[in-house]
N, C-alpha and C. Protein backbone atom coordinates (compact mmCIF):
# COMPACT_ATOMS: atom_id res chain seq x y z
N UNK A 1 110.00 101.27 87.13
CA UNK A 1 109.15 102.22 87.82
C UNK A 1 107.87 102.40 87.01
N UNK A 2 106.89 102.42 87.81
CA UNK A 2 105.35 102.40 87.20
C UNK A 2 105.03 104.20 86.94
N UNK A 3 104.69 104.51 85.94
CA UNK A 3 104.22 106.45 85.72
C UNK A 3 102.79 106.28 85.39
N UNK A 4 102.10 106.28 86.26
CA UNK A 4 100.64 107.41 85.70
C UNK A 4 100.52 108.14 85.71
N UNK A 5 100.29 108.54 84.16
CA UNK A 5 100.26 110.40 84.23
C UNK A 5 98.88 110.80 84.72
N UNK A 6 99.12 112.11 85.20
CA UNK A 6 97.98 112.08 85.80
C UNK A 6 97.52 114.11 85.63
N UNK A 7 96.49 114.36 84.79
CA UNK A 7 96.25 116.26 84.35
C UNK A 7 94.90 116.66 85.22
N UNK A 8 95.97 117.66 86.70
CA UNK A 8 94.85 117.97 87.30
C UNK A 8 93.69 118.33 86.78
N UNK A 9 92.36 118.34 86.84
CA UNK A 9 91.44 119.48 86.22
C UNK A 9 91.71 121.17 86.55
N UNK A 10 91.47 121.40 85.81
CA UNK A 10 91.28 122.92 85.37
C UNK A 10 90.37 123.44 86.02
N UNK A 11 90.90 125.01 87.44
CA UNK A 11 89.83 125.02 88.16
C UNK A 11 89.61 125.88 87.83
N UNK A 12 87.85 125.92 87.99
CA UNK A 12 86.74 126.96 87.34
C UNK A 12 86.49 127.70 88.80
N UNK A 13 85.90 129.05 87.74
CA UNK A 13 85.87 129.87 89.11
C UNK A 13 84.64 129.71 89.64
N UNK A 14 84.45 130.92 90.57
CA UNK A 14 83.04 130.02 91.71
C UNK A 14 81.90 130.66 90.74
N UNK A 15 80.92 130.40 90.67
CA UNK A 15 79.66 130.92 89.64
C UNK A 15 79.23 131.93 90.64
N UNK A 16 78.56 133.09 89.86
CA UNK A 16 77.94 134.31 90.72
C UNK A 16 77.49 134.01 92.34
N UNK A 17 76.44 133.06 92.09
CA UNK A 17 75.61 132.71 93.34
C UNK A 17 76.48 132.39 94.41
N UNK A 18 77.59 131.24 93.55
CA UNK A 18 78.95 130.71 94.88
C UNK A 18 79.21 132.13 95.38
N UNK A 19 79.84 132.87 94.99
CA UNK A 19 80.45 134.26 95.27
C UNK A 19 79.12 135.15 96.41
N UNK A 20 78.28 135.13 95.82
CA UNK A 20 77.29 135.93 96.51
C UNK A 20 77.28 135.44 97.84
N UNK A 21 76.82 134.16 97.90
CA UNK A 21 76.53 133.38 99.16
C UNK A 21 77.79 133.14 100.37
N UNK A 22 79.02 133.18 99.50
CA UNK A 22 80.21 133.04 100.48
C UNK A 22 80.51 134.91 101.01
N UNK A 23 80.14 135.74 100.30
CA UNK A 23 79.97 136.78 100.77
C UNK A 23 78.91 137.12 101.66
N UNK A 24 77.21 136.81 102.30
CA UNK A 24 76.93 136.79 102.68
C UNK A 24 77.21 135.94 103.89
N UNK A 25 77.94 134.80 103.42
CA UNK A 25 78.20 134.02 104.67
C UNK A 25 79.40 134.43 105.61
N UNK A 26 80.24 135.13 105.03
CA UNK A 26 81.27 136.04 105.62
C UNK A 26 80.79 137.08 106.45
N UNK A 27 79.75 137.85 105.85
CA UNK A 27 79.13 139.03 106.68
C UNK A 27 78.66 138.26 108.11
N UNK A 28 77.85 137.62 107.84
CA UNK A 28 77.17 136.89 109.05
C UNK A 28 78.37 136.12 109.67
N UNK A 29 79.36 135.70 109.51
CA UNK A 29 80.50 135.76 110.78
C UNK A 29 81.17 136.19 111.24
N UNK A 30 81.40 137.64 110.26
CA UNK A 30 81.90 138.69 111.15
C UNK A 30 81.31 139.52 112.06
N UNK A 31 80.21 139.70 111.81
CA UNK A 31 78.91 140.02 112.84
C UNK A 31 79.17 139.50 113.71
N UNK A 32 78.85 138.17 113.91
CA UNK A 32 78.82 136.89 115.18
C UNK A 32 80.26 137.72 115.70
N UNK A 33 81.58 137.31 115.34
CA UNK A 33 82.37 137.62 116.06
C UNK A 33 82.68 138.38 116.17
N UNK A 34 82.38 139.98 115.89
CA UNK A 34 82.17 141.23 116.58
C UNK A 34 81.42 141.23 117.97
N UNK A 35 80.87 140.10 117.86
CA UNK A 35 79.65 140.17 119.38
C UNK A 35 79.99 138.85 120.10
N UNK A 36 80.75 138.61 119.40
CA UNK A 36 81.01 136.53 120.44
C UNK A 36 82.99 136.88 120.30
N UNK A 37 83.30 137.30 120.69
CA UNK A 37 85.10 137.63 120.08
C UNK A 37 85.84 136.66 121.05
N UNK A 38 85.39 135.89 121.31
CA UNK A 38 86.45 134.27 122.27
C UNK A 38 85.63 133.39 120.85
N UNK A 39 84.98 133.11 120.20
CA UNK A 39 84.56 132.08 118.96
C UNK A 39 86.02 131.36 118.24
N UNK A 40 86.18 130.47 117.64
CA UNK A 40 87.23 130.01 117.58
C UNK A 40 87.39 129.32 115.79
N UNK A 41 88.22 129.33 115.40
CA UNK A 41 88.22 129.33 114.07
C UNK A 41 87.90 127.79 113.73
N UNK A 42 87.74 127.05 114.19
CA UNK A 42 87.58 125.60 114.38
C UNK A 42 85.68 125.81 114.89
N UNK A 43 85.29 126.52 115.65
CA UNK A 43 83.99 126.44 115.62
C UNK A 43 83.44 126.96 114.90
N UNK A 44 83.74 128.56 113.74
CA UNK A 44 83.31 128.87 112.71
C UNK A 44 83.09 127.93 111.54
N UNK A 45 84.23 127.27 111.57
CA UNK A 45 83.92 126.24 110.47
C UNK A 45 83.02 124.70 110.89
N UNK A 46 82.76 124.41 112.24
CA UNK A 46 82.37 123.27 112.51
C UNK A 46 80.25 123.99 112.32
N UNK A 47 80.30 125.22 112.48
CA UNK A 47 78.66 125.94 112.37
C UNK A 47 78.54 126.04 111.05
N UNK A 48 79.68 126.13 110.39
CA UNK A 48 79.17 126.54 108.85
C UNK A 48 78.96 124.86 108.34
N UNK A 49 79.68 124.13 108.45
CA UNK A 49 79.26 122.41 108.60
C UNK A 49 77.67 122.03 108.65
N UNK A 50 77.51 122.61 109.75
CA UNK A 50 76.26 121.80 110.60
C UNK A 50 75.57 122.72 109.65
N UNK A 51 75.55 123.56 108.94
CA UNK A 51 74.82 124.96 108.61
C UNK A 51 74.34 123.95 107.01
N UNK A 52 75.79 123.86 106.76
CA UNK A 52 75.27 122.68 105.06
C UNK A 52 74.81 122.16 105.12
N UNK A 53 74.91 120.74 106.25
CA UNK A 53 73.76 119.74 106.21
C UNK A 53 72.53 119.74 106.53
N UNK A 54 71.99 120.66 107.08
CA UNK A 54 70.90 120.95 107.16
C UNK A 54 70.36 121.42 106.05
N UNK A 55 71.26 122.16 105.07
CA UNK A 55 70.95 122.49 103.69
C UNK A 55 69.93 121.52 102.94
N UNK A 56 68.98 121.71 102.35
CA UNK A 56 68.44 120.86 101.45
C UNK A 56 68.93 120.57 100.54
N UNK A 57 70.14 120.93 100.02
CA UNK A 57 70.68 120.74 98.97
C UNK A 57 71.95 119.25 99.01
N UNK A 58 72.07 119.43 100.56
CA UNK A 58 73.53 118.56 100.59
C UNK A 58 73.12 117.43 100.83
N UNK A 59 74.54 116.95 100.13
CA UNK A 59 74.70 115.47 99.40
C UNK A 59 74.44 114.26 100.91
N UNK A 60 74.50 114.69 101.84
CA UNK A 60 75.19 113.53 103.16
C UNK A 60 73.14 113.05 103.19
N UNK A 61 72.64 113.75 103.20
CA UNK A 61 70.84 112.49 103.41
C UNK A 61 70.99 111.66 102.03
N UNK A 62 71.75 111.41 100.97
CA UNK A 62 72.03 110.32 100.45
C UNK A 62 72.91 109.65 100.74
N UNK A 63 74.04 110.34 101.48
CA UNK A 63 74.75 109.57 101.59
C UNK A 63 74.25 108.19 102.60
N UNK A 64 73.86 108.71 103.32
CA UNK A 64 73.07 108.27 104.84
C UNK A 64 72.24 107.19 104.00
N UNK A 65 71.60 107.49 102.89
CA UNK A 65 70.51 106.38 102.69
C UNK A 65 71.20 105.11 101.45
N UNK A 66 72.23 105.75 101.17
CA UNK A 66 73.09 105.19 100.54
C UNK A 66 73.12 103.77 101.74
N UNK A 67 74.12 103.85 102.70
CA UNK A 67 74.82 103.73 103.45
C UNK A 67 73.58 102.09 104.35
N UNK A 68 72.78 102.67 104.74
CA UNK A 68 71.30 102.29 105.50
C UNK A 68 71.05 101.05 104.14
N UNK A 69 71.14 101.68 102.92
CA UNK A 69 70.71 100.32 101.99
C UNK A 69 71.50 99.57 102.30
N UNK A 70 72.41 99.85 101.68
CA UNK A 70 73.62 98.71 101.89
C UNK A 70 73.70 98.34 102.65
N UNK A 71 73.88 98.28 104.06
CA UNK A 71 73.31 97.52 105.45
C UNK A 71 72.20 96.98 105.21
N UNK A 72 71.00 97.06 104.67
CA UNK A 72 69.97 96.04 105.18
C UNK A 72 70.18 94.87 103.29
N UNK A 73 70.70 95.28 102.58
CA UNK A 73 71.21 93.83 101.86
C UNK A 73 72.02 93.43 102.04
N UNK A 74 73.12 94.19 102.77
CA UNK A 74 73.85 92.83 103.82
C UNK A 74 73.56 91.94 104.55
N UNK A 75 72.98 92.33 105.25
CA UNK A 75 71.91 92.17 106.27
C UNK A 75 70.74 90.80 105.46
N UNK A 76 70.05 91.18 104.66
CA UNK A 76 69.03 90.29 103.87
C UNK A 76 70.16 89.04 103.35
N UNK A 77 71.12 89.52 102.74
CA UNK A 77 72.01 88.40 101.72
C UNK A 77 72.85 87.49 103.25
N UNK A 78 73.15 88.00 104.46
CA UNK A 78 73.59 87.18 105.07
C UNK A 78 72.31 86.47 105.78
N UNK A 79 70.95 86.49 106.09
CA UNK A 79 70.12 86.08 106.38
C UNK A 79 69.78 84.94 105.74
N UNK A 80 69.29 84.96 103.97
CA UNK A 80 69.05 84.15 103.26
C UNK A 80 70.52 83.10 103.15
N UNK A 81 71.89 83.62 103.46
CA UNK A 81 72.62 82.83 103.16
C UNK A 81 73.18 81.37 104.21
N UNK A 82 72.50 81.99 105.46
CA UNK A 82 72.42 80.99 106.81
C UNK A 82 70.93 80.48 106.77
N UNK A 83 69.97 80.68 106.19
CA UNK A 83 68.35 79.75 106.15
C UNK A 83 68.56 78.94 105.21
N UNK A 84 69.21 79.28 104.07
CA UNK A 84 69.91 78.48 102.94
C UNK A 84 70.85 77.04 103.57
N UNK A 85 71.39 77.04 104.41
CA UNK A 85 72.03 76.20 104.79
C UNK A 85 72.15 75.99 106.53
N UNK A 86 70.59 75.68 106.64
CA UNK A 86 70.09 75.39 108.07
C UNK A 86 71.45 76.13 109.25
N UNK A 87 71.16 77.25 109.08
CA UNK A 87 71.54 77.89 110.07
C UNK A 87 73.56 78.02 110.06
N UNK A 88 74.16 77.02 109.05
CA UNK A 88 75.72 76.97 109.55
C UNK A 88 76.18 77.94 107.69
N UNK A 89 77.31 78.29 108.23
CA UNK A 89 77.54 79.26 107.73
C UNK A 89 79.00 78.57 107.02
N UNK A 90 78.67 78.34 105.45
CA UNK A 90 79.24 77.31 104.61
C UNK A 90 80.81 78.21 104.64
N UNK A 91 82.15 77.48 104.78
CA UNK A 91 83.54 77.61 104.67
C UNK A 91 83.61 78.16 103.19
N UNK A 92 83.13 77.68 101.92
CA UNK A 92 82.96 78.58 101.06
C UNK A 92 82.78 80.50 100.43
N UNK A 93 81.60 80.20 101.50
CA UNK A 93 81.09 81.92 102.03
C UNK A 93 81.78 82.71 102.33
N UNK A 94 82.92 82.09 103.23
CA UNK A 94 83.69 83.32 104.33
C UNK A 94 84.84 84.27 103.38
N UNK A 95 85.13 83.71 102.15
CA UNK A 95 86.16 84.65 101.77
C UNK A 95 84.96 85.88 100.75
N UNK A 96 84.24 85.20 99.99
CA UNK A 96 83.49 86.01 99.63
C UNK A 96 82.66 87.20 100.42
N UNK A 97 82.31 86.97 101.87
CA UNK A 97 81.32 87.44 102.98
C UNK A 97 82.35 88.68 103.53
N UNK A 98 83.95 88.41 103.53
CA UNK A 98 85.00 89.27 104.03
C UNK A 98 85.08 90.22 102.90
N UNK A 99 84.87 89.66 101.48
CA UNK A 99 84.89 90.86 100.95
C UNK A 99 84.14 92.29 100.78
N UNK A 100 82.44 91.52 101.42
CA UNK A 100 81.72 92.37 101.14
C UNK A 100 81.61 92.86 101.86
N UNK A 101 82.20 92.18 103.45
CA UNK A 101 82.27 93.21 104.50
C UNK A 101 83.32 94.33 103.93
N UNK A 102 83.91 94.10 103.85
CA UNK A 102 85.16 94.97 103.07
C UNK A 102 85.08 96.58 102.63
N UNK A 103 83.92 95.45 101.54
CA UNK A 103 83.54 96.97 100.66
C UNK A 103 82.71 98.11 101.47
N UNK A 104 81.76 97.42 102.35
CA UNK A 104 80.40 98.03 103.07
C UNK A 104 81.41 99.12 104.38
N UNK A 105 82.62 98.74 104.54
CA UNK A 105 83.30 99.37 105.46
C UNK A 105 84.00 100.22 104.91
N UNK A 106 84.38 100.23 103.21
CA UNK A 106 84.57 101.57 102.66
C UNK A 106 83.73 102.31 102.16
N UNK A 107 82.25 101.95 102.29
CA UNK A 107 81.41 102.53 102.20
C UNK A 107 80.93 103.80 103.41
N UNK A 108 80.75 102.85 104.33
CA UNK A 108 80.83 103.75 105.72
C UNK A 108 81.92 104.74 105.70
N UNK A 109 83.05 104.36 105.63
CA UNK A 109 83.95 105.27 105.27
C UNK A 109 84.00 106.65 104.62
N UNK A 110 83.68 106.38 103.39
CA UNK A 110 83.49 107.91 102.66
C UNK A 110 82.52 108.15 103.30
N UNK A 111 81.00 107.95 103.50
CA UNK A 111 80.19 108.35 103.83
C UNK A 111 80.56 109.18 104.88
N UNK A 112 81.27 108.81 106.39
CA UNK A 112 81.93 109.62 107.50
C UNK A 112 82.90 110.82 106.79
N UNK A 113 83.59 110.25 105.58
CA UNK A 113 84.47 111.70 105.81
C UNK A 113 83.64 112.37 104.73
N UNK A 114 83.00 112.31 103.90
CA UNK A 114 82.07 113.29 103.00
C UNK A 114 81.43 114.53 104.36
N UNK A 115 80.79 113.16 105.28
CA UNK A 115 79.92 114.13 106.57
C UNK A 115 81.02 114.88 107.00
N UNK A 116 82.41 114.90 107.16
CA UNK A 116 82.95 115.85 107.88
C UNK A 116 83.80 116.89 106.99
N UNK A 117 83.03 117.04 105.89
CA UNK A 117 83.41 118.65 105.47
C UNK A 117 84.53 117.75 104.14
N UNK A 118 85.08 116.39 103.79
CA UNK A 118 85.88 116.04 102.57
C UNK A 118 85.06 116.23 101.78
């Protein structure tokens, strides 16, 4: 049997501002649903979502440009790699070409679940 040990990190508490801001952000949805009371706990959290990324702060417009690079040097490296060899696409290539599709599709990957709140 294989053991990796493995020592969660040690969780720190939220810093003032975290605290402040999740308290303001609480006020402002209990408000809302004092005045919207059919709102649904699945749409509170899907507004507070849309509410981050619009944030200037959040991580997903890199992720996005992350994501956009890596597509267009795929994109460039499979271009140069079919002008390279008049248009046919060398039996060599294909295991290497699957890998990088590979990777570029776990790329997309996190990128989608980072965007949905992971």
């Amino acid at each position: 049997m294989l053991y990796v040990p493995f020592v969660p990190p040690a969780a720190t508490p939220p810093s003032p501002r975290t605290r402040e801001l999740a308290d303001l952000l609480g006020r402002v949805i209990e408000e809302y649903e004092k005045h919207h009371p059919a709102v649904t706990g699945p749409e509170v959290r899907a507004a507070v979502r849309m509410a981050a990324e619009r944030s200037s702060r959040s991580s997903f417009p890199q992720l996005r440009v992350a994501v956009g690079v890596a597509a267009a040097v795929l994109a460039a490296g499979l271009f140069a790699l079919l002008a390279a060899n008049e248009g046919r696409m060398p039996q060599t290539a294909v295991p290497v070409l699957a890998i990088v599709l590979a990777l570029f599709a776990v790329l997309v990957v996190v990128a989608m679940a980072k965007r949905g709140g992971g």
